[in-house]
C-alpha atoms as a PDB file:
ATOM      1  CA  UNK A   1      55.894-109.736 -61.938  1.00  0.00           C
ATOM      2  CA  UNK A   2      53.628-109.743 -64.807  1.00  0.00           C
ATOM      3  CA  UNK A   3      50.588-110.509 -62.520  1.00  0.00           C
ATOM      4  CA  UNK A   4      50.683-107.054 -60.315  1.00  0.00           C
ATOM      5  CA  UNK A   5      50.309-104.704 -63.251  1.00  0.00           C
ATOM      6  CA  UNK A   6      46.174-104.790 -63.554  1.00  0.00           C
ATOM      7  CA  UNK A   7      45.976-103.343 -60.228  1.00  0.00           C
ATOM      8  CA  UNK A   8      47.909 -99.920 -61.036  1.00  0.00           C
ATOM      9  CA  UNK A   9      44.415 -98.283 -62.455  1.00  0.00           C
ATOM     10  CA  UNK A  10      42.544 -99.122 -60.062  1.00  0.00           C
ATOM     11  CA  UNK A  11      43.457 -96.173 -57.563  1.00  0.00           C
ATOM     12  CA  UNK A  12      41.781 -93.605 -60.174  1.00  0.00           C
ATOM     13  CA  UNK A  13      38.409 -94.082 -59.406  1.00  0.00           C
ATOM     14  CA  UNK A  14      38.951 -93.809 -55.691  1.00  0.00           C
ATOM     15  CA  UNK A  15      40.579 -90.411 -56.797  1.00  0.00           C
ATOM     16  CA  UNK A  16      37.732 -89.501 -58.372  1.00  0.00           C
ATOM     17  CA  UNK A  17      35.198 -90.193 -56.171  1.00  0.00           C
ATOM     18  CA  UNK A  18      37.029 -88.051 -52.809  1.00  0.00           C
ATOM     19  CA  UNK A  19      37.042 -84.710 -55.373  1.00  0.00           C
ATOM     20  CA  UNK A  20      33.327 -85.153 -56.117  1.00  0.00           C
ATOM     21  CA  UNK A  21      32.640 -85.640 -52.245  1.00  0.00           C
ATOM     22  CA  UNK A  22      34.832 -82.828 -51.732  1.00  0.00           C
ATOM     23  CA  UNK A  23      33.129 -80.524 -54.375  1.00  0.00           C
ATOM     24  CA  UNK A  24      29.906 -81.554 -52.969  1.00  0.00           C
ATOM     25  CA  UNK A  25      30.927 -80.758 -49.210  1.00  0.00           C
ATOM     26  CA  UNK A  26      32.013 -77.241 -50.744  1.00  0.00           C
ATOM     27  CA  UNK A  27      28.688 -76.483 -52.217  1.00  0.00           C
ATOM     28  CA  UNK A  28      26.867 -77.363 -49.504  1.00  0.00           C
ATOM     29  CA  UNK A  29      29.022 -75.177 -47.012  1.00  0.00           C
ATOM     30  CA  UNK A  30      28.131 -72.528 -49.993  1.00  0.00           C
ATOM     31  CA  UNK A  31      24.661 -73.039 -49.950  1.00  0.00           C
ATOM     32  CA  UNK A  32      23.876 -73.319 -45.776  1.00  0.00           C
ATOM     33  CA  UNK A  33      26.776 -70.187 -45.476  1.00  0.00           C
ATOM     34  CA  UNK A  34      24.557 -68.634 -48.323  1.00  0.00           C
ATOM     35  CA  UNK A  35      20.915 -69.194 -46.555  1.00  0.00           C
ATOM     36  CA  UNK A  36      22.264 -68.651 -43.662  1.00  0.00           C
ATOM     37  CA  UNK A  37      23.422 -64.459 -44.741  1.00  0.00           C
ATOM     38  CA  UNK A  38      19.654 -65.017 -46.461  1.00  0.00           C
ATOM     39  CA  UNK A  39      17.627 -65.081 -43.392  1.00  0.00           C
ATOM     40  CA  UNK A  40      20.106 -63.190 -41.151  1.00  0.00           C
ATOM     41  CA  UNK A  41      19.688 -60.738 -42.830  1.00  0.00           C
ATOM     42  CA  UNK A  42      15.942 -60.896 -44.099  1.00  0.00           C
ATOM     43  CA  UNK A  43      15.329 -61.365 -40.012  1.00  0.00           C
ATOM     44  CA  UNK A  44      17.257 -58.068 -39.419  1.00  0.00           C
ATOM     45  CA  UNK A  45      15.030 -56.104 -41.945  1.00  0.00           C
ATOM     46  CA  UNK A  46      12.095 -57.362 -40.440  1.00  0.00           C
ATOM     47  CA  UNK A  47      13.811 -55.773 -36.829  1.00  0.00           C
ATOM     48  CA  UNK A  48      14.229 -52.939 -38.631  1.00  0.00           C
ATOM     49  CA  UNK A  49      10.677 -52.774 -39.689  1.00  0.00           C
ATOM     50  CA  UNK A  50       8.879 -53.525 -36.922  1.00  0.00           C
ATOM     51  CA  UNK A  51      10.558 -50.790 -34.881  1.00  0.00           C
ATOM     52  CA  UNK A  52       9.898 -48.860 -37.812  1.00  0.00           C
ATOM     53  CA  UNK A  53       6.451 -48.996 -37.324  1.00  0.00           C
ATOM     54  CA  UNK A  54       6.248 -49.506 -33.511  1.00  0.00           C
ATOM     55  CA  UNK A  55       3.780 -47.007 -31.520  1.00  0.00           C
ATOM     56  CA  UNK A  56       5.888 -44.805 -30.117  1.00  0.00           C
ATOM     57  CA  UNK A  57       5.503 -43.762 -26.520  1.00  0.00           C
ATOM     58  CA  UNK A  58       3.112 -41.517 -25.295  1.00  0.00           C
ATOM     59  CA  UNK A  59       3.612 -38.454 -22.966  1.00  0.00           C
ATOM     60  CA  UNK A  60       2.588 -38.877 -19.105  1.00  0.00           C
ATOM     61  CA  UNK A  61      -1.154 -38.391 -18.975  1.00  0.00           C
ATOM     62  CA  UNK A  62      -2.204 -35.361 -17.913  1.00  0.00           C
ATOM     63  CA  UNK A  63      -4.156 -35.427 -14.104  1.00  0.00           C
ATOM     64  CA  UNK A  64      -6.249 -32.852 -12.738  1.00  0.00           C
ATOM     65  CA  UNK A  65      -8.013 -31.375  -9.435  1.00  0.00           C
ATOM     66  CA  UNK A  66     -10.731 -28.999  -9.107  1.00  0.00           C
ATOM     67  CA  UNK A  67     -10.386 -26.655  -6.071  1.00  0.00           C
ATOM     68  CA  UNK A  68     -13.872 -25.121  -4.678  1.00  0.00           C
ATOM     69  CA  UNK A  69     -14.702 -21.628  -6.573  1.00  0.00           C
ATOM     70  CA  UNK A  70     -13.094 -18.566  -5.392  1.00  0.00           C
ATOM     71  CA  UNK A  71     -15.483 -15.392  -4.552  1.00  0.00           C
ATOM     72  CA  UNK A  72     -13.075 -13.164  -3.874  1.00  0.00           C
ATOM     73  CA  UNK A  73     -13.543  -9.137  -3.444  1.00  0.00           C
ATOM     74  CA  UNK A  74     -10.955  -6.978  -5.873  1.00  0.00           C
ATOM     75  CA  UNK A  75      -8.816  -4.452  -5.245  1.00  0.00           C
ATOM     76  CA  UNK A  76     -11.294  -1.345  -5.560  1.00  0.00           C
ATOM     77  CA  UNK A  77     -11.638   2.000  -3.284  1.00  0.00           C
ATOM     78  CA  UNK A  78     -15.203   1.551  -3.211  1.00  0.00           C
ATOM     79  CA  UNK A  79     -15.606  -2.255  -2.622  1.00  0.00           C
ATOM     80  CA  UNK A  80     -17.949  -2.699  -5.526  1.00  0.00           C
ATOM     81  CA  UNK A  81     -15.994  -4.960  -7.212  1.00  0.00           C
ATOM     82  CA  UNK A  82     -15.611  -9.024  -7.240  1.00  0.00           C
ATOM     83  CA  UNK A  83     -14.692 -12.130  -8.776  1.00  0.00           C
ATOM     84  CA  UNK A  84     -15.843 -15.171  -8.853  1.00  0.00           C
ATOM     85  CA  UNK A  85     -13.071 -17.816 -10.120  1.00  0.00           C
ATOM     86  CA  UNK A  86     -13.191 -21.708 -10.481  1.00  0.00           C
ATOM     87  CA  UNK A  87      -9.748 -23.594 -10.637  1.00  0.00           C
ATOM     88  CA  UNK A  88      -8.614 -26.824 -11.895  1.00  0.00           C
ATOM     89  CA  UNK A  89      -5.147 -27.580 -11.190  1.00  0.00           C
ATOM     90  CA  UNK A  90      -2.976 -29.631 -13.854  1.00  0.00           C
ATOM     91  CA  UNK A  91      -0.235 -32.003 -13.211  1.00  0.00           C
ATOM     92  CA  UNK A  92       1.842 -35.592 -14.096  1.00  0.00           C
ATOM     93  CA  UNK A  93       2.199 -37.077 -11.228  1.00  0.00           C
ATOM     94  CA  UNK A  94      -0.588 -38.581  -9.243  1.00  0.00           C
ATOM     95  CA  UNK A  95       1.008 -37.869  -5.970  1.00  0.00           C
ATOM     96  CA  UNK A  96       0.633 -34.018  -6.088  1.00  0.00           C
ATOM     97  CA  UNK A  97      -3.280 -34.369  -5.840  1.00  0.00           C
ATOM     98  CA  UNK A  98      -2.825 -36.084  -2.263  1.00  0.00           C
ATOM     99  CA  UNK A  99      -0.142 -32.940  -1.441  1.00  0.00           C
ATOM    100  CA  UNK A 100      -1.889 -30.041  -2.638  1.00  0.00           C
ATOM    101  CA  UNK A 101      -4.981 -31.810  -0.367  1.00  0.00           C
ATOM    102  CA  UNK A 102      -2.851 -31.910   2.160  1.00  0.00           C
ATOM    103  CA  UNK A 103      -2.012 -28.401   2.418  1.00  0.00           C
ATOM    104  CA  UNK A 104      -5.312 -27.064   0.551  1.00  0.00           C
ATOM    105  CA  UNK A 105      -5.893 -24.450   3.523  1.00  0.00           C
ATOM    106  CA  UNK A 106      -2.604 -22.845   2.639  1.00  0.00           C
ATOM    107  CA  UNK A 107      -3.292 -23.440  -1.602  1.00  0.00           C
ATOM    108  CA  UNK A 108      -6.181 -21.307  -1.034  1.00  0.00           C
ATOM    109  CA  UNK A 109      -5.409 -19.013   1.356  1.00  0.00           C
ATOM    110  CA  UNK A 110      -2.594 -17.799  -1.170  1.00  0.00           C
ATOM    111  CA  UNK A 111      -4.587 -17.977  -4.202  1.00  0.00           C
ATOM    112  CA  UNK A 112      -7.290 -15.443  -1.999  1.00  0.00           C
ATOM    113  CA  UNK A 113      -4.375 -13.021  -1.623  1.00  0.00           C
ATOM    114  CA  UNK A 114      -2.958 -12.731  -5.458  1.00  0.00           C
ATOM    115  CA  UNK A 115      -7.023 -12.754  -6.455  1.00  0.00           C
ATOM    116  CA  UNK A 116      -7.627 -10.350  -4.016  1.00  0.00           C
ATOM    117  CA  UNK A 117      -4.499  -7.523  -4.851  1.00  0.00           C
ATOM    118  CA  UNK A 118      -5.914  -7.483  -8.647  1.00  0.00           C
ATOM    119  CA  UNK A 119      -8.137  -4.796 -10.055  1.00  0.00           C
ATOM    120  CA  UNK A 120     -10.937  -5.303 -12.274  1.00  0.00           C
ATOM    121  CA  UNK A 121      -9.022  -4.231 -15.165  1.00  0.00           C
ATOM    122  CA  UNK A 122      -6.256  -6.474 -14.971  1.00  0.00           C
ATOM    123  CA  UNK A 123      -8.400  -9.413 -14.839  1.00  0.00           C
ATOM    124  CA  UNK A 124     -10.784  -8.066 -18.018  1.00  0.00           C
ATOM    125  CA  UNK A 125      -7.597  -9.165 -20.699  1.00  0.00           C
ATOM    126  CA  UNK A 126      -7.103 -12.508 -22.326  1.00  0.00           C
ATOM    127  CA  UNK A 127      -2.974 -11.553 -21.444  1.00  0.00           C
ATOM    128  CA  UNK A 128      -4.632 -10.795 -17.687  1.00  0.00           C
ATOM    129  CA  UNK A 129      -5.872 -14.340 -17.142  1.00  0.00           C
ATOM    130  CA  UNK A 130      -2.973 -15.615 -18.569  1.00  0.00           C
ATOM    131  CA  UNK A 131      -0.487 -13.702 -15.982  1.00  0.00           C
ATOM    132  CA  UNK A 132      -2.971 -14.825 -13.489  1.00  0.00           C
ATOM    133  CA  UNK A 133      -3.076 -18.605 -14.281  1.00  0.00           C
ATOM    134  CA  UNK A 134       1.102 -18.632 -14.231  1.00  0.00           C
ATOM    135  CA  UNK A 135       0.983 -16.703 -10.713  1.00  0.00           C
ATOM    136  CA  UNK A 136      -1.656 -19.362  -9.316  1.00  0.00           C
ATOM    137  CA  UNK A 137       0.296 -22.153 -10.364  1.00  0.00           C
ATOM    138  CA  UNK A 138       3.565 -20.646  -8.813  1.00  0.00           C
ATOM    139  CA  UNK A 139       1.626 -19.570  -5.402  1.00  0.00           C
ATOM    140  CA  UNK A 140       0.193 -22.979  -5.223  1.00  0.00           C
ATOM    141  CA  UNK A 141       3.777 -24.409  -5.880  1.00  0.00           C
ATOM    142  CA  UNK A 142       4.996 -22.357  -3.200  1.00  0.00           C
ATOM    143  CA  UNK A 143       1.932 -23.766  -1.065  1.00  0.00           C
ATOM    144  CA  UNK A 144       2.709 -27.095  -0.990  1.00  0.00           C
ATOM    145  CA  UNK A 145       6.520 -26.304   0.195  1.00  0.00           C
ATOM    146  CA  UNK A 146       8.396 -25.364  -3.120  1.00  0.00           C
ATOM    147  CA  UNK A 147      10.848 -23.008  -3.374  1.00  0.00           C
ATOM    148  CA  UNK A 148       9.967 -21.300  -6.467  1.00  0.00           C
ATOM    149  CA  UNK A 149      11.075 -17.510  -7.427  1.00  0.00           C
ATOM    150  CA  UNK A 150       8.407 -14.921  -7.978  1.00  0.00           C
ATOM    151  CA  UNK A 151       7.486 -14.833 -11.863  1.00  0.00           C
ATOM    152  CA  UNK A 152       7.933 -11.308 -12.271  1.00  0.00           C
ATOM    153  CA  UNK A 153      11.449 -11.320 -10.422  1.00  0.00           C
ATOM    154  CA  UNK A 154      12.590 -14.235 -13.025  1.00  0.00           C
ATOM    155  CA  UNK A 155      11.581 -12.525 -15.366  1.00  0.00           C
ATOM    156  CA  UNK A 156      13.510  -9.815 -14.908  1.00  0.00           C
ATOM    157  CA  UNK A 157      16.202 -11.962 -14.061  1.00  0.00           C
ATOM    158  CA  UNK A 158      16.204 -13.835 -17.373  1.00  0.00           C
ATOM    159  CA  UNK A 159      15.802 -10.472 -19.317  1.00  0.00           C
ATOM    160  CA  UNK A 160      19.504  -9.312 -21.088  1.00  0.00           C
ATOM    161  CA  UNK A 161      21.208  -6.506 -19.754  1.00  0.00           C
ATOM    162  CA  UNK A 162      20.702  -3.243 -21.300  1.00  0.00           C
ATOM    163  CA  UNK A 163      23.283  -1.951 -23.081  1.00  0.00           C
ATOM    164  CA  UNK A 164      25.709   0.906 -22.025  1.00  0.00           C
ATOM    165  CA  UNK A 165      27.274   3.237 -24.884  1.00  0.00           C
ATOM    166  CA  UNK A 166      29.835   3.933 -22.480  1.00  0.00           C
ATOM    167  CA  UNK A 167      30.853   0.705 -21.826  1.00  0.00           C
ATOM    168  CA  UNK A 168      30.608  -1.039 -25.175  1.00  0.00           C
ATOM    169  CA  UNK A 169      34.109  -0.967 -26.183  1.00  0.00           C
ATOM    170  CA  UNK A 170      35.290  -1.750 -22.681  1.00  0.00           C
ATOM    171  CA  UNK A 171      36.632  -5.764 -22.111  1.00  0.00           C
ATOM    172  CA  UNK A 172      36.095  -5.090 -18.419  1.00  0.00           C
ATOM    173  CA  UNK A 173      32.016  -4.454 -18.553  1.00  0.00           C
ATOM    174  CA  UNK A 174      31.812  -7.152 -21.622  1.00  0.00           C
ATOM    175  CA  UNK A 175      33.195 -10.098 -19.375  1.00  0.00           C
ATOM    176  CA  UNK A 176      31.247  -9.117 -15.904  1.00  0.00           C
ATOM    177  CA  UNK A 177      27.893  -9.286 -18.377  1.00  0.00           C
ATOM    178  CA  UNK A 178      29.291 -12.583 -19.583  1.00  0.00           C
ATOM    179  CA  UNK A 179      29.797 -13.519 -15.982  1.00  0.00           C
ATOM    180  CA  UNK A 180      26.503 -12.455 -14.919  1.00  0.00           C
ATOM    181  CA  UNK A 181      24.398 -14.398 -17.957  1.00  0.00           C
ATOM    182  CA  UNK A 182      26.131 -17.320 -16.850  1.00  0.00           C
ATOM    183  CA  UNK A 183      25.380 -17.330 -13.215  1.00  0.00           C
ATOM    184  CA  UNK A 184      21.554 -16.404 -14.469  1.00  0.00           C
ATOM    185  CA  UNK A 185      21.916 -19.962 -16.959  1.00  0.00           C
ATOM    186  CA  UNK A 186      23.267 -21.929 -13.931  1.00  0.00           C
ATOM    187  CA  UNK A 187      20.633 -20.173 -11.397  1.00  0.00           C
ATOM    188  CA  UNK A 188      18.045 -20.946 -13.566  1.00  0.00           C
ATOM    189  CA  UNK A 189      19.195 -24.751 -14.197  1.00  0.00           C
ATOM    190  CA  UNK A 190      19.608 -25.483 -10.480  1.00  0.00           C
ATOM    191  CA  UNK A 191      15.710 -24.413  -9.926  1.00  0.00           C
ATOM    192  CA  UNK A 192      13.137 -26.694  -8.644  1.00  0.00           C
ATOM    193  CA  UNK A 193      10.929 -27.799 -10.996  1.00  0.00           C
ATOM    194  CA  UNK A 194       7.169 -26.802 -10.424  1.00  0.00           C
ATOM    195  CA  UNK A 195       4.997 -30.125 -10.546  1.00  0.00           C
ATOM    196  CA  UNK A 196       1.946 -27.913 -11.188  1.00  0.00           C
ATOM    197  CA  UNK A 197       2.137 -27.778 -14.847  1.00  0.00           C
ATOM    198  CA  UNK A 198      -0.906 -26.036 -15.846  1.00  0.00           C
ATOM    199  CA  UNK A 199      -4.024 -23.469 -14.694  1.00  0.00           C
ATOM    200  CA  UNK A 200      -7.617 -23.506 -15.943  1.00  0.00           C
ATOM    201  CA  UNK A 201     -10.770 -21.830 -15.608  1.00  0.00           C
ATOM    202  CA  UNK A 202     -13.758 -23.471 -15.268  1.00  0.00           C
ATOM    203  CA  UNK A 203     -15.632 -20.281 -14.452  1.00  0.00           C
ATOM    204  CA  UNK A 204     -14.223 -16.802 -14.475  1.00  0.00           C
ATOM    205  CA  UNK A 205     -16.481 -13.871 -13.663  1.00  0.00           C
ATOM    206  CA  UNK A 206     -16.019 -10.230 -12.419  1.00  0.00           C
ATOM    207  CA  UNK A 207     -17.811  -7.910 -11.624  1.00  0.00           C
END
């Protein structure tokens, strides 16, 4: 009996030693959970900052075709007076140059006709050329097989109604305009887009 009593201590050390490999397991968990939020993290800033400071994308490049000059007679009583107009015609996509070529007899035979009912005087004003540029870009539009309203007639269209003193108190009149700007928003959503996006001059004289 007196023999087995110098083993009791001996379990202490074996004690010991599984709470320092526990402790150490711990901090290691601590430090990979702790590098691991580290570059998680430090690789989600540098996300961040890359789109930051990513080129952003560009708009469709504009595309372009010139159409032969126009030397077109104006509207005059005594026939004296002419112009002589050179048109580029600006779009996005790169198939509208091979459709307006396509139906270039048409393109220009319209473009003759709006030239052609103009007098000198409408064509002299900066605000002239402009009104003409919009109506050659909705003519040619038309040209190549678009159904596109008159500019003038939207216009109009898109202008508010004018108000009636008489009817300004009346519930009836106030919901029929309401009505009727609504139809004009969902007319005007449901039309076809022009592809010709733009007009220029590249020689504009009159005479």
């Amino acid at each position: 009996m007196s023999e087995a009593q110098p083993d009791a201590p001996a379990a202490k050390p074996k004690s010991k030693l599984l709470v320092l490999v526990l402790a150490g397991l711990l901090l290691a968990g601590g430090a990979g959970g702790g590098a691991w939020y580290f570059m998680g993290h430090k690789a989600g800033a540098d996300d961040e900052e890359q789109e930051a400071h990513a080129p952003k994308k560009k708009a469709a490049k504009p595309l372009f075709t010139t159409l032969e000059p126009f030397t077109v007679n104006l509207q005059d009583p005594r026939g004296e007076r002419f112009a002589q107009i050179g048109i580029t015609l600006q779009f996005e996509d790169p198939a509208i140059e091979a459709t307006v070529k396509d139906h270039l007899p048409a393109v220009r035979n319209d473009i003759l006709l709006l030239i052609s009912s103009k007098q000198i005087e409408e064509l002299l004003s900066t605000e002239g050329k402009y009104k003409l540029a919009e109506e050659i870009r909705v003519r040619t539009g038309r040209a190549i097989g678009l159904d596109l309203p008159d500019p003038a007639v939207a216009k109009a269209k898109d202008a508010p109604p004018a108000a009636d003193d008489e009817d300004e108190d009346d519930e009836d009149a106030k919901a029929k305009a309401r009505a009727k700007k609504k139809a004009r928003k969902k007319a005007k959503k449901a039309q076809v887009e022009n592809p010709i996006t733009g007009v220029l001059f590249s020689q504009f004289i009159v005479q």
